[in-house]
Protein backbone atom coordinates (compact mmCIF):
# COMPACT_ATOMS: atom_id res chain seq x y z
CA UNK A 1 3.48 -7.65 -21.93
CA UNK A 2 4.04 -9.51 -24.79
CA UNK A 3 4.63 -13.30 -25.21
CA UNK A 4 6.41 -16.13 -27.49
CA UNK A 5 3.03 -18.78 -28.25
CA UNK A 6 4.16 -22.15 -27.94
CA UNK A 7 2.69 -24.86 -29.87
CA UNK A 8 2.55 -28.53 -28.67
CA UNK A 9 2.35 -31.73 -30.92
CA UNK A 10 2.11 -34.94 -29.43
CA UNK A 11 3.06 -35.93 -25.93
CA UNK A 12 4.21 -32.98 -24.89
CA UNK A 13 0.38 -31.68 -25.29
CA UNK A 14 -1.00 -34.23 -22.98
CA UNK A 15 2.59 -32.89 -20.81
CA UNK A 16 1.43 -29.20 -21.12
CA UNK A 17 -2.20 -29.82 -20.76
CA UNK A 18 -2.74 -27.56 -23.46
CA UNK A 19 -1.83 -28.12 -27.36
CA UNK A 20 -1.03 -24.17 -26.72
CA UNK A 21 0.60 -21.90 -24.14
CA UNK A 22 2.13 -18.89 -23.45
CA UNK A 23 5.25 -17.65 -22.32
CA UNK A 24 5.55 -13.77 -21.55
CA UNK A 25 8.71 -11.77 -22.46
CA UNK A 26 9.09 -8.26 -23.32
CA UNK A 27 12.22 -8.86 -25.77
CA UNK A 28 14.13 -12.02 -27.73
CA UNK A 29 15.10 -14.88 -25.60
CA UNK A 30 16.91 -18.01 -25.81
CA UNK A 31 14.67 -21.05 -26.34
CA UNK A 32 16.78 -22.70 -22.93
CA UNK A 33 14.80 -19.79 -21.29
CA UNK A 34 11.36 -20.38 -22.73
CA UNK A 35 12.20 -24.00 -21.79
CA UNK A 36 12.61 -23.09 -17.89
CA UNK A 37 9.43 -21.55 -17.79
CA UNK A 38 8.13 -23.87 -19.21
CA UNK A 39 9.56 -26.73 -16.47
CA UNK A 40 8.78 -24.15 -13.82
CA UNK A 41 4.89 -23.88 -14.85
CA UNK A 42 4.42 -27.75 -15.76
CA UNK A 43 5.34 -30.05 -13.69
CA UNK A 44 4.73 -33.11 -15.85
CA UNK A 45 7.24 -31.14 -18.17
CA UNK A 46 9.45 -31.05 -16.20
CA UNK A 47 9.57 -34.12 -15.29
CA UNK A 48 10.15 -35.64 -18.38
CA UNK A 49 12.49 -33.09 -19.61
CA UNK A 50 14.54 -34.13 -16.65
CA UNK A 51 14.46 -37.39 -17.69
CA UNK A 52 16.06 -36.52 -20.83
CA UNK A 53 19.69 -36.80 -21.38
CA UNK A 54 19.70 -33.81 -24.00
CA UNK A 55 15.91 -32.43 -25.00
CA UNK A 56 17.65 -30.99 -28.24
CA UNK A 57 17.92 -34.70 -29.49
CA UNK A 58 14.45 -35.85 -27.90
CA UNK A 59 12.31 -33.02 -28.97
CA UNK A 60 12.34 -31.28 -32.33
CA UNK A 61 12.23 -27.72 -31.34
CA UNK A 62 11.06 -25.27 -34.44
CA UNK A 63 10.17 -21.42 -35.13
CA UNK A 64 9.15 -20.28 -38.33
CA UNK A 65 9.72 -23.78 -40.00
CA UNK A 66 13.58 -23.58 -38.75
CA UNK A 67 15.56 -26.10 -36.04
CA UNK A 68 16.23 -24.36 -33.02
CA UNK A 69 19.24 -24.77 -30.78
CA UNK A 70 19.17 -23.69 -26.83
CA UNK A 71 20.94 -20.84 -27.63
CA UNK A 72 18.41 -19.71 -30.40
CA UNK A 73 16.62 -16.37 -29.71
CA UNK A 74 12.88 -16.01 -30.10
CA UNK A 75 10.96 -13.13 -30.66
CA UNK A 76 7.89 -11.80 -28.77
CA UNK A 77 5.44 -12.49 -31.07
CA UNK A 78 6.60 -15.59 -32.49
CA UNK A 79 5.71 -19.31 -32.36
CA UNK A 80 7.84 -21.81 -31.26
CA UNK A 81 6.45 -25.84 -32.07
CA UNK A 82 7.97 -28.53 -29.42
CA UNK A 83 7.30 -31.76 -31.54
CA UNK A 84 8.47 -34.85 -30.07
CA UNK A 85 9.72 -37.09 -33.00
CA UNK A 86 7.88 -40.09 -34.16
CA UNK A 87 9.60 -43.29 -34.81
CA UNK A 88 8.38 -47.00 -36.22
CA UNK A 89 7.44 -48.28 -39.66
């Protein structure tokens, strides 16, 4: 079984538990899916991505450097970084 490695920067670390996880898949799936496991496993997850009106504008979602949509496919194998943007000055 292979898996999709997702890194965690900022609050949704302390969410996750973990600054890392995995997610298992045996082929390319669409980062909405990675996303349900990810609210299935983690409760604290999902509770705050339930909170969201649209997680695509309230977390930066990247693989390989690139913006991700919910529709993007990710590769077993790959790394996708949830970042939630930082705002102030």
């Amino acid at each position: 079984m292979q898996a999709v490695t997702i890194k965690a920067i900022g609050y949704i670390s302390s969410l996750l538990g973990s600054s890392e996880v995995m997610v298992a898949c045996d082929y390319p799936v669409p980062v909405s899916t990675i996303l349900d496991e990810l609210r299935s496993k983690y409760p604290l997850f999902s509770k705050y991505a339930g909170q969201l009106e649209n997680i695509e504008e309230s977390v930066l979602i990247l693989a390989d450097g690139r913006d991700m949509q919910l529709d993007s496919l990710v590769e077993p194998g790959k790394q996708l970084v949830l970042v939630t943007p930082v705002s102030g000055g």
